[in-house]
C-alpha atoms as a PDB file:
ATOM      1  CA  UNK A   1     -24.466  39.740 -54.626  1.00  0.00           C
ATOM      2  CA  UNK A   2     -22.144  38.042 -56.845  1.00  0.00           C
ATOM      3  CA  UNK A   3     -23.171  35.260 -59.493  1.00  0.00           C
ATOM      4  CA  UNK A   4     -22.163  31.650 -59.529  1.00  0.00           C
ATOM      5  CA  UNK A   5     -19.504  32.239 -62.475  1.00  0.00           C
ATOM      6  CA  UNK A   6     -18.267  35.964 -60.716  1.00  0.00           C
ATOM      7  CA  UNK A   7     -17.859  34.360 -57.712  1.00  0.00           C
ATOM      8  CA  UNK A   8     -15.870  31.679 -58.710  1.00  0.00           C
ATOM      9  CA  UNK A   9     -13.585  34.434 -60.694  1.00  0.00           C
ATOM     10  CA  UNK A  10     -13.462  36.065 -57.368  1.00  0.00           C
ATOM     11  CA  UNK A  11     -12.178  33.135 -55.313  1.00  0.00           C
ATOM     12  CA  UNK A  12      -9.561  32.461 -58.002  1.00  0.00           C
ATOM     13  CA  UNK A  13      -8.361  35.739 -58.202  1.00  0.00           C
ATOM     14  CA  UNK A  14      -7.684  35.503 -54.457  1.00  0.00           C
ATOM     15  CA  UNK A  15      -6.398  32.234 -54.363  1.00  0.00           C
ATOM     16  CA  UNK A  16      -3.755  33.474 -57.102  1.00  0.00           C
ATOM     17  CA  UNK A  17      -2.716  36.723 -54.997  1.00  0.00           C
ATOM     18  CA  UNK A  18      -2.540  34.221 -51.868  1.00  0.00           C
ATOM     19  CA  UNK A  19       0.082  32.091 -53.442  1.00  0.00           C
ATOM     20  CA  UNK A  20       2.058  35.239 -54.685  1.00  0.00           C
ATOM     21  CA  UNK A  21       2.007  36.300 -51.497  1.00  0.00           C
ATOM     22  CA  UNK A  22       3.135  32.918 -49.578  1.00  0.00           C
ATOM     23  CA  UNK A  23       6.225  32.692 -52.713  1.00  0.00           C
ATOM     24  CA  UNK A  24       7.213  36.738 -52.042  1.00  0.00           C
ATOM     25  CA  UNK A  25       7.557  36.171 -48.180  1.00  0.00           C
ATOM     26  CA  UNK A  26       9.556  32.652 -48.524  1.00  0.00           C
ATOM     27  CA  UNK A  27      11.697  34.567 -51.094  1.00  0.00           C
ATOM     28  CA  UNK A  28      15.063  36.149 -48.967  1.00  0.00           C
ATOM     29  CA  UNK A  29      14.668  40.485 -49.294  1.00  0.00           C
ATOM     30  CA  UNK A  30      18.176  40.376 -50.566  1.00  0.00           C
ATOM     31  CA  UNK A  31      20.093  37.289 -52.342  1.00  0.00           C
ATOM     32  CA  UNK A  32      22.674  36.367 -50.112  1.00  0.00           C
ATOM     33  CA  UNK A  33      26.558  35.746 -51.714  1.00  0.00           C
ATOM     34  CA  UNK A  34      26.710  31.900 -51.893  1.00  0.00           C
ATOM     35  CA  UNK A  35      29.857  32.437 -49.473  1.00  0.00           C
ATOM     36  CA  UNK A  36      28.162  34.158 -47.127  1.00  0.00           C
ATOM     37  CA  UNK A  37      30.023  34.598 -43.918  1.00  0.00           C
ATOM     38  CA  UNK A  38      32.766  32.417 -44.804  1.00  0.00           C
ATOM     39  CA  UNK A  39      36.144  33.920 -42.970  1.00  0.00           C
ATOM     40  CA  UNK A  40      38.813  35.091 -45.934  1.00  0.00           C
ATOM     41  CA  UNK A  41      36.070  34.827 -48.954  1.00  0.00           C
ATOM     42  CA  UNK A  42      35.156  38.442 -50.086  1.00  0.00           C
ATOM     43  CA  UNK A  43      35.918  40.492 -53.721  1.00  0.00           C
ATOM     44  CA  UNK A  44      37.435  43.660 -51.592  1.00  0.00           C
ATOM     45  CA  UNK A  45      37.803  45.817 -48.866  1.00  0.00           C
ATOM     46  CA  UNK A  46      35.954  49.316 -47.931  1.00  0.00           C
ATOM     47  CA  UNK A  47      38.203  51.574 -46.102  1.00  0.00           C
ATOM     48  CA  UNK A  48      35.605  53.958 -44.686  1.00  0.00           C
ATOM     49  CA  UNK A  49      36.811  57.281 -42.958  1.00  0.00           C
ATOM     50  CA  UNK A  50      35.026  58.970 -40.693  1.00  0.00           C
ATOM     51  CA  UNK A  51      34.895  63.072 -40.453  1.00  0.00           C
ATOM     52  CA  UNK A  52      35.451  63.414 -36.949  1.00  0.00           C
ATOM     53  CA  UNK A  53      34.324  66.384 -35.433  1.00  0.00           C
ATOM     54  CA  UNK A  54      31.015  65.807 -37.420  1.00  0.00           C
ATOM     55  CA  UNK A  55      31.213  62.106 -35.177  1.00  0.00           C
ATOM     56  CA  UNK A  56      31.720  64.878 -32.159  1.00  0.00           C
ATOM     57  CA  UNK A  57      29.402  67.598 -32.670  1.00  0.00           C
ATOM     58  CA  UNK A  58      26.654  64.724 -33.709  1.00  0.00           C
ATOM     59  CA  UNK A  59      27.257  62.981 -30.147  1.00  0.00           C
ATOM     60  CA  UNK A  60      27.389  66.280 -28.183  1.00  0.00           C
ATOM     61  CA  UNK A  61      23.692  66.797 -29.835  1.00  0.00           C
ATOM     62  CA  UNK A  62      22.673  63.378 -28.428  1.00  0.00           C
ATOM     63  CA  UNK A  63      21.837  63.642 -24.816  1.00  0.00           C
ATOM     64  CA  UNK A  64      23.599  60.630 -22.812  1.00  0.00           C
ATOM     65  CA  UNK A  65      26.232  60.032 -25.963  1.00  0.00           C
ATOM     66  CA  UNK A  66      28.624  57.488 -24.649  1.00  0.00           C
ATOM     67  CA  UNK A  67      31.839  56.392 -25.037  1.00  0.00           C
ATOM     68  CA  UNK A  68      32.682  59.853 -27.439  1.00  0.00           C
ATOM     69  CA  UNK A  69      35.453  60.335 -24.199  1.00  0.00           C
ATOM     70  CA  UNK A  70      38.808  59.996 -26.308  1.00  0.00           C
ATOM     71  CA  UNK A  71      37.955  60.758 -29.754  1.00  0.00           C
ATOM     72  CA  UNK A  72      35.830  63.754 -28.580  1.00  0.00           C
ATOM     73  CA  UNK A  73      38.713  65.427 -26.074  1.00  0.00           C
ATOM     74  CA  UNK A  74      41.089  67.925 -25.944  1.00  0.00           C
ATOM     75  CA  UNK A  75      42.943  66.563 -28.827  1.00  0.00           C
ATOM     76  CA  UNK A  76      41.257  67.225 -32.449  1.00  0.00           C
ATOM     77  CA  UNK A  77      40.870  64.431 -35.101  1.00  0.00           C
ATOM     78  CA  UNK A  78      40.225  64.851 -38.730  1.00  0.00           C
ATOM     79  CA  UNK A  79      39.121  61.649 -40.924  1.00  0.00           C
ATOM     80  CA  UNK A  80      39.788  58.930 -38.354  1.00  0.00           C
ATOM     81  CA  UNK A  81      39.620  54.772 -39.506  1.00  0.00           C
ATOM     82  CA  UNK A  82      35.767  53.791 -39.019  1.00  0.00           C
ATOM     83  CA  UNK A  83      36.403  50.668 -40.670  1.00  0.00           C
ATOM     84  CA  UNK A  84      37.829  48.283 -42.958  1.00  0.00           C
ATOM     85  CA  UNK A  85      35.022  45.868 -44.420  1.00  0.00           C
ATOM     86  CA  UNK A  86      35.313  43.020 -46.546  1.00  0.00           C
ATOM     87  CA  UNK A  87      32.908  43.272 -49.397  1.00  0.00           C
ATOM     88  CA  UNK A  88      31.285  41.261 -52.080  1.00  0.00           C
ATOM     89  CA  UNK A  89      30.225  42.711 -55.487  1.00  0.00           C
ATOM     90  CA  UNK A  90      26.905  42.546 -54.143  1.00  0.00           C
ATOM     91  CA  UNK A  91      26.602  42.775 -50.378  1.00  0.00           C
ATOM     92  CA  UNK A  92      28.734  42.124 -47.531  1.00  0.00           C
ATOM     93  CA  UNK A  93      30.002  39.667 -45.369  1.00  0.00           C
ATOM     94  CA  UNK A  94      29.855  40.264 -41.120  1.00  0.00           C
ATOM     95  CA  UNK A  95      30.380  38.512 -37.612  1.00  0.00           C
ATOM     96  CA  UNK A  96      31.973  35.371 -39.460  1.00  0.00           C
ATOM     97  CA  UNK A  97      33.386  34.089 -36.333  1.00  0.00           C
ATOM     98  CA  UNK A  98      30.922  34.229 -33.383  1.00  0.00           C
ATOM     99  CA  UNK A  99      32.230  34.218 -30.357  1.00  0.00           C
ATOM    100  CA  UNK A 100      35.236  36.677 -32.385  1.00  0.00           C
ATOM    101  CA  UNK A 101      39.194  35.507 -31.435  1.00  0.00           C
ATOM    102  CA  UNK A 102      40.093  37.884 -28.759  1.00  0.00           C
ATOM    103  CA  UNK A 103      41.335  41.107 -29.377  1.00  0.00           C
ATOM    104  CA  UNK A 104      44.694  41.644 -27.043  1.00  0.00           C
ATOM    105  CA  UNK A 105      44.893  44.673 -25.084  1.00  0.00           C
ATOM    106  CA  UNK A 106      48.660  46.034 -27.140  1.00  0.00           C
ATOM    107  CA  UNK A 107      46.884  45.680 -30.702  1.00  0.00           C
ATOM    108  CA  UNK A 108      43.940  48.108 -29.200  1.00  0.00           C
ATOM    109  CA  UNK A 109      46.717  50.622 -28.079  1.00  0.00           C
ATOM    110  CA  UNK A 110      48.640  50.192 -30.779  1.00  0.00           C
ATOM    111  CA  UNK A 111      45.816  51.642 -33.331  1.00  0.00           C
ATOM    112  CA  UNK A 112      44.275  54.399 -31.501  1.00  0.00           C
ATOM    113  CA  UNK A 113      45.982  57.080 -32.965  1.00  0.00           C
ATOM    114  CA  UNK A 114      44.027  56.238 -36.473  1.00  0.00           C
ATOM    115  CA  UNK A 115      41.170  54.841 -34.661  1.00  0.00           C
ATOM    116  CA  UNK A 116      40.634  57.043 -30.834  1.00  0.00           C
ATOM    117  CA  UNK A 117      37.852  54.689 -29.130  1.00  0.00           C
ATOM    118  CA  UNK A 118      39.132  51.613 -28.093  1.00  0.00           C
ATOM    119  CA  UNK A 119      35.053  50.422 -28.471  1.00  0.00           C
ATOM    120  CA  UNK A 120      35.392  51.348 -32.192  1.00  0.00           C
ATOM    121  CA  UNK A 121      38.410  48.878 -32.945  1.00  0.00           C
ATOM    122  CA  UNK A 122      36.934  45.610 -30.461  1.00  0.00           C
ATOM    123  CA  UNK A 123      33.321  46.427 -32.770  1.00  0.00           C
ATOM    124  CA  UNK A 124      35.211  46.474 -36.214  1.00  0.00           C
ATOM    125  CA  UNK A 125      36.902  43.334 -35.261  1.00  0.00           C
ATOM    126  CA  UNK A 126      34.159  41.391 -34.318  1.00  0.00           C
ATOM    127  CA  UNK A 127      31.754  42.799 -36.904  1.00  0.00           C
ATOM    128  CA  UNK A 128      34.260  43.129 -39.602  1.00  0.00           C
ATOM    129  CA  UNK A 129      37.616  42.318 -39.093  1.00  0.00           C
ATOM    130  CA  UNK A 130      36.604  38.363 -38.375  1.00  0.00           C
ATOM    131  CA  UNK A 131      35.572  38.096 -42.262  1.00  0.00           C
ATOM    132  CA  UNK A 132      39.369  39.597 -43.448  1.00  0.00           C
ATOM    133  CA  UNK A 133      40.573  35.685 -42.863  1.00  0.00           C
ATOM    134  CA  UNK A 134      43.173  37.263 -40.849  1.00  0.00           C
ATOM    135  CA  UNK A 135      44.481  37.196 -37.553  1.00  0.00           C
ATOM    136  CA  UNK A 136      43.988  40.186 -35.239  1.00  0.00           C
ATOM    137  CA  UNK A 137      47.638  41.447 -35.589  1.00  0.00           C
ATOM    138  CA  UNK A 138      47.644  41.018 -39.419  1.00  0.00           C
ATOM    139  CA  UNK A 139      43.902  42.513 -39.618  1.00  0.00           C
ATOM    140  CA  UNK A 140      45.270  45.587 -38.336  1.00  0.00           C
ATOM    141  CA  UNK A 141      47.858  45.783 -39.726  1.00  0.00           C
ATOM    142  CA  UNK A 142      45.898  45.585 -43.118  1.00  0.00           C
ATOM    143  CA  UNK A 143      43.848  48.550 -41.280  1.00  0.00           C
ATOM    144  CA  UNK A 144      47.015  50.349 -41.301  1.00  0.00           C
ATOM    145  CA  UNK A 145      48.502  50.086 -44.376  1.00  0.00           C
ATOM    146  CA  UNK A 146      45.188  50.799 -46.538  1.00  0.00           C
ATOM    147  CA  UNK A 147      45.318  54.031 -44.597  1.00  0.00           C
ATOM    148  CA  UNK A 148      48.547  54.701 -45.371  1.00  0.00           C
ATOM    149  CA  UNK A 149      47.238  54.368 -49.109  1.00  0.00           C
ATOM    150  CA  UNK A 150      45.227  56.956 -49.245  1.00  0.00           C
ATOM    151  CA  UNK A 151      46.533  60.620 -49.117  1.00  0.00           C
ATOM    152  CA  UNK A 152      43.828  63.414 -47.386  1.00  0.00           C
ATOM    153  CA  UNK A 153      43.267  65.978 -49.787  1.00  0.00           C
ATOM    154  CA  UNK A 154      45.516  69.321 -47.946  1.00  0.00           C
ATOM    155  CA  UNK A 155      42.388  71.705 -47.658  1.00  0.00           C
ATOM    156  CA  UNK A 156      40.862  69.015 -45.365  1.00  0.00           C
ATOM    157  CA  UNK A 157      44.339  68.219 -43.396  1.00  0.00           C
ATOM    158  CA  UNK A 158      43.513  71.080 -40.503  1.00  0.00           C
ATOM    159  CA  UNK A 159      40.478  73.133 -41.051  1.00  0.00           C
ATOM    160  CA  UNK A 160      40.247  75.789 -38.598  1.00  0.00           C
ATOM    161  CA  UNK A 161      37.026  77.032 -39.493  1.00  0.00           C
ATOM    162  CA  UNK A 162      33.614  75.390 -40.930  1.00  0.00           C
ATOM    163  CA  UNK A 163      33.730  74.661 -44.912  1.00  0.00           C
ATOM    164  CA  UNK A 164      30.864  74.602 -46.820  1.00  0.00           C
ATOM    165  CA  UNK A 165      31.092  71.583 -49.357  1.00  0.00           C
ATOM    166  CA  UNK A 166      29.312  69.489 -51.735  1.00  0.00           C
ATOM    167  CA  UNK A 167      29.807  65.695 -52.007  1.00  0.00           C
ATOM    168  CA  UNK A 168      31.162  66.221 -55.581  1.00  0.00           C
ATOM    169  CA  UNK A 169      33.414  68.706 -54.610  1.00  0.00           C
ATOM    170  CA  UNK A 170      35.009  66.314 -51.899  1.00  0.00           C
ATOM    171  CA  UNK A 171      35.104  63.358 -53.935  1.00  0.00           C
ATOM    172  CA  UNK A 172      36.738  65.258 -56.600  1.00  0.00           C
ATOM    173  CA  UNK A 173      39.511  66.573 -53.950  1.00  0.00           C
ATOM    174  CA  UNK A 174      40.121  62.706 -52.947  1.00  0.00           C
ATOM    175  CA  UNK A 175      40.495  62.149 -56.332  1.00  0.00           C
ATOM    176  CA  UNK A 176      43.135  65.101 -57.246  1.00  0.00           C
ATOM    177  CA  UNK A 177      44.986  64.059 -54.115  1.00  0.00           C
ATOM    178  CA  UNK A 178      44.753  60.591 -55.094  1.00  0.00           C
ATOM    179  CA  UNK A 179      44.844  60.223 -59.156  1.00  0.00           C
ATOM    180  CA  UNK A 180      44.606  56.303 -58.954  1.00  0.00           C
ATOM    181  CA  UNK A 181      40.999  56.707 -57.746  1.00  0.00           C
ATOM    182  CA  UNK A 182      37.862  57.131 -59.541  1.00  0.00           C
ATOM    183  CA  UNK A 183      34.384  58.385 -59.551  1.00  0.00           C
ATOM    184  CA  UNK A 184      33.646  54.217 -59.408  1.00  0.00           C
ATOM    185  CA  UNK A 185      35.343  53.526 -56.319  1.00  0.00           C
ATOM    186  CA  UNK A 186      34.238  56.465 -53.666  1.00  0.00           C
ATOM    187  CA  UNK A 187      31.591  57.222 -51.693  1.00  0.00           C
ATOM    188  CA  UNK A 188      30.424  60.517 -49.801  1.00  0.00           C
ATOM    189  CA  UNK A 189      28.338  59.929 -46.388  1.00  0.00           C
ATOM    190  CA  UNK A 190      26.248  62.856 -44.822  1.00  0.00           C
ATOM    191  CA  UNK A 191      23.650  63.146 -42.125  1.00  0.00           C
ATOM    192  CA  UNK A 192      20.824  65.549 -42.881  1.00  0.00           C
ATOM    193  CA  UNK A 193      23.723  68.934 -42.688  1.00  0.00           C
ATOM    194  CA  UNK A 194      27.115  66.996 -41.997  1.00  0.00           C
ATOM    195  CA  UNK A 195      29.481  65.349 -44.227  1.00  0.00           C
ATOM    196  CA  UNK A 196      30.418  62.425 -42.130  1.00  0.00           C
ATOM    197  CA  UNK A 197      32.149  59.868 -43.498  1.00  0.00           C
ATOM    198  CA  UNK A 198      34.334  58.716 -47.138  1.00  0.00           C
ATOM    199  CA  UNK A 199      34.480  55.566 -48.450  1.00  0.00           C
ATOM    200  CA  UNK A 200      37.092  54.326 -50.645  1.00  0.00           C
ATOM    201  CA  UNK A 201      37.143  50.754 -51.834  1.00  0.00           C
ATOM    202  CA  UNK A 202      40.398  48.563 -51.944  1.00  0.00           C
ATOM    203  CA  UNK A 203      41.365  45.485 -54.242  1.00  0.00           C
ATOM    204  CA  UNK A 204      42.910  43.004 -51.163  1.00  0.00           C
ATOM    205  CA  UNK A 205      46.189  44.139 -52.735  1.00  0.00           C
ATOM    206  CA  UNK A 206      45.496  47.229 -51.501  1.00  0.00           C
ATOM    207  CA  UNK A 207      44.696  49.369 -54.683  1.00  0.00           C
ATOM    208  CA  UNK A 208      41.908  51.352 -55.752  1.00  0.00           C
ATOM    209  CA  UNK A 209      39.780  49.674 -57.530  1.00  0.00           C
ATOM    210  CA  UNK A 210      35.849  50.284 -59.054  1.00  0.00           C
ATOM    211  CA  UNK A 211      32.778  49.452 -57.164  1.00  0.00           C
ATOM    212  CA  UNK A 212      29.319  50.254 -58.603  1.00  0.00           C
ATOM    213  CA  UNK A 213      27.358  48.689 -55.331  1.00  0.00           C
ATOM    214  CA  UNK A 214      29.116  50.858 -52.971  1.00  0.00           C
ATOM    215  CA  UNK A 215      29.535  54.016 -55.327  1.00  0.00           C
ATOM    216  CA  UNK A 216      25.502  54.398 -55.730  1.00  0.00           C
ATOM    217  CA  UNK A 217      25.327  54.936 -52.159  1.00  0.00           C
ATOM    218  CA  UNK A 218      26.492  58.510 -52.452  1.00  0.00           C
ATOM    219  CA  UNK A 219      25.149  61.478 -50.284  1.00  0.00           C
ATOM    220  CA  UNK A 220      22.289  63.128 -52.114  1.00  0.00           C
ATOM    221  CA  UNK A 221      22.529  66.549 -50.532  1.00  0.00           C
ATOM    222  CA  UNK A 222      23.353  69.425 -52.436  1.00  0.00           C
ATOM    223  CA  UNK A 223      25.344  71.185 -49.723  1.00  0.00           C
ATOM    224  CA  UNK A 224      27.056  69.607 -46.424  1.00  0.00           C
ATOM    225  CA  UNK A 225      29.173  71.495 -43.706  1.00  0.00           C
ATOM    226  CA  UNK A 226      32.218  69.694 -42.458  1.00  0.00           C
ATOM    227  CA  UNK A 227      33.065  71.308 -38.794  1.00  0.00           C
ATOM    228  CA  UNK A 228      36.635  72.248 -38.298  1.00  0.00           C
ATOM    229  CA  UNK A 229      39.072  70.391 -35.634  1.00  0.00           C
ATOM    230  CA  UNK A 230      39.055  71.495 -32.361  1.00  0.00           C
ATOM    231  CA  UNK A 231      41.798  73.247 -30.845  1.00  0.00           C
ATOM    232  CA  UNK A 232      43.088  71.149 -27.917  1.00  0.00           C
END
């Protein structure tokens, strides 16, 4: 049983932790960009290209995988658009405009050959397309001319059979292909065997450009497979 003086310690020491406590859960996880959300207000873009037969050999693991129809047919893809996403230096801006402008049905067509699901390009816009400060038309056609920035390193134009890789290794072929890019400015993505995914980030100018945030985020795996394209 505690004495007079430990017990008072005791009920102190709790009534400190308590208050911590209450200050850490008011306290946001993450601090929030003070333009948060606001359409046309970001630092730069992350163009973000997805590897994919790893997308289709992922979904044809996945029992009940929808919408994988077009991207996932007869005809093979290599790095197809995933994204382009606004960023701030810290964090990211998304769904700035809720309900999004609609999307019409000729900008969808007119981008599936660098993004094959039309579910893909009505998700990017309304996720991340609405924070470019853009219209549709001129989003995409931002979408379109940062991929026609960046140039695929050749050994990963066609691959006919597996290729064993490491995340340096590709990041060092995106940078040989492109010599205006960095260590700073790229990212690998992997799943627990795939690689699945590159991210390059893009002054709004459309230049490579540094970005610590986005470059820590690199696959830690020492060894990824990237499965070939499909014959169609």
């Amino acid at each position: 049983m505690l004495c007079g003086s430990a017990m008072v310690r005791s009920i102190l020491s709790w009534a400190v932790i308590a208050v911590l406590v209450s200050v850490a859960a008011a306290a946001p996880a993450v601090a929030q960009d003070a333009r948060q959300n606001e359409p046309g207000q970001f630092d730069f873009y992350v163009l973000s290209l997805s590897w994919s037969p790893s997308f289709c050999a992922a979904a044809a693991e996945r029992r009940g995988a929808r919408n994988t129809g077009r991207q996932c047919g007869a005809r093979p893809y290599s790095f197809v658009v995933h994204g382009l996403w606004p960023q701030y230096e810290k964090g990211y801006p998304e769904y700035c405009q809720v309900p999004a402008p609609r999307l019409d049905r000729d900008i969808v067509s007119s981008m599936l050959d660098l993004m094959p699901a039309p579910h893909l390009i009505f998700n990017e816009w309304d996720r991340h397309g609405t924070c470019a400060g853009l219209s549709p038309r001129a989003y995409f056609d931002t979408v379109r001319k940062a991929r026609a920035v960046v140039k695929i390193p050749p050994e990963y134009v066609d691959p006919q059979q597996p290729l064993n890789v490491t995340p340096a290794a590709v990041a060092e072929a995106f940078i040989k292909a492109n010599p205006q890019l960095s260590l700073s400015g790229i990212a690998i993505g992997c799943d627990k065997r795939r690689l699945t995914e590159v991210r390059l980030c893009l002054s709004k100018d459309l230049k490579f450009r540094a970005c610590a945030a986005v470059a820590r985020r690199n696959c830690r795996r020492d060894q990824l497979i990237m499965p070939p394209l499909r014959g169609g």
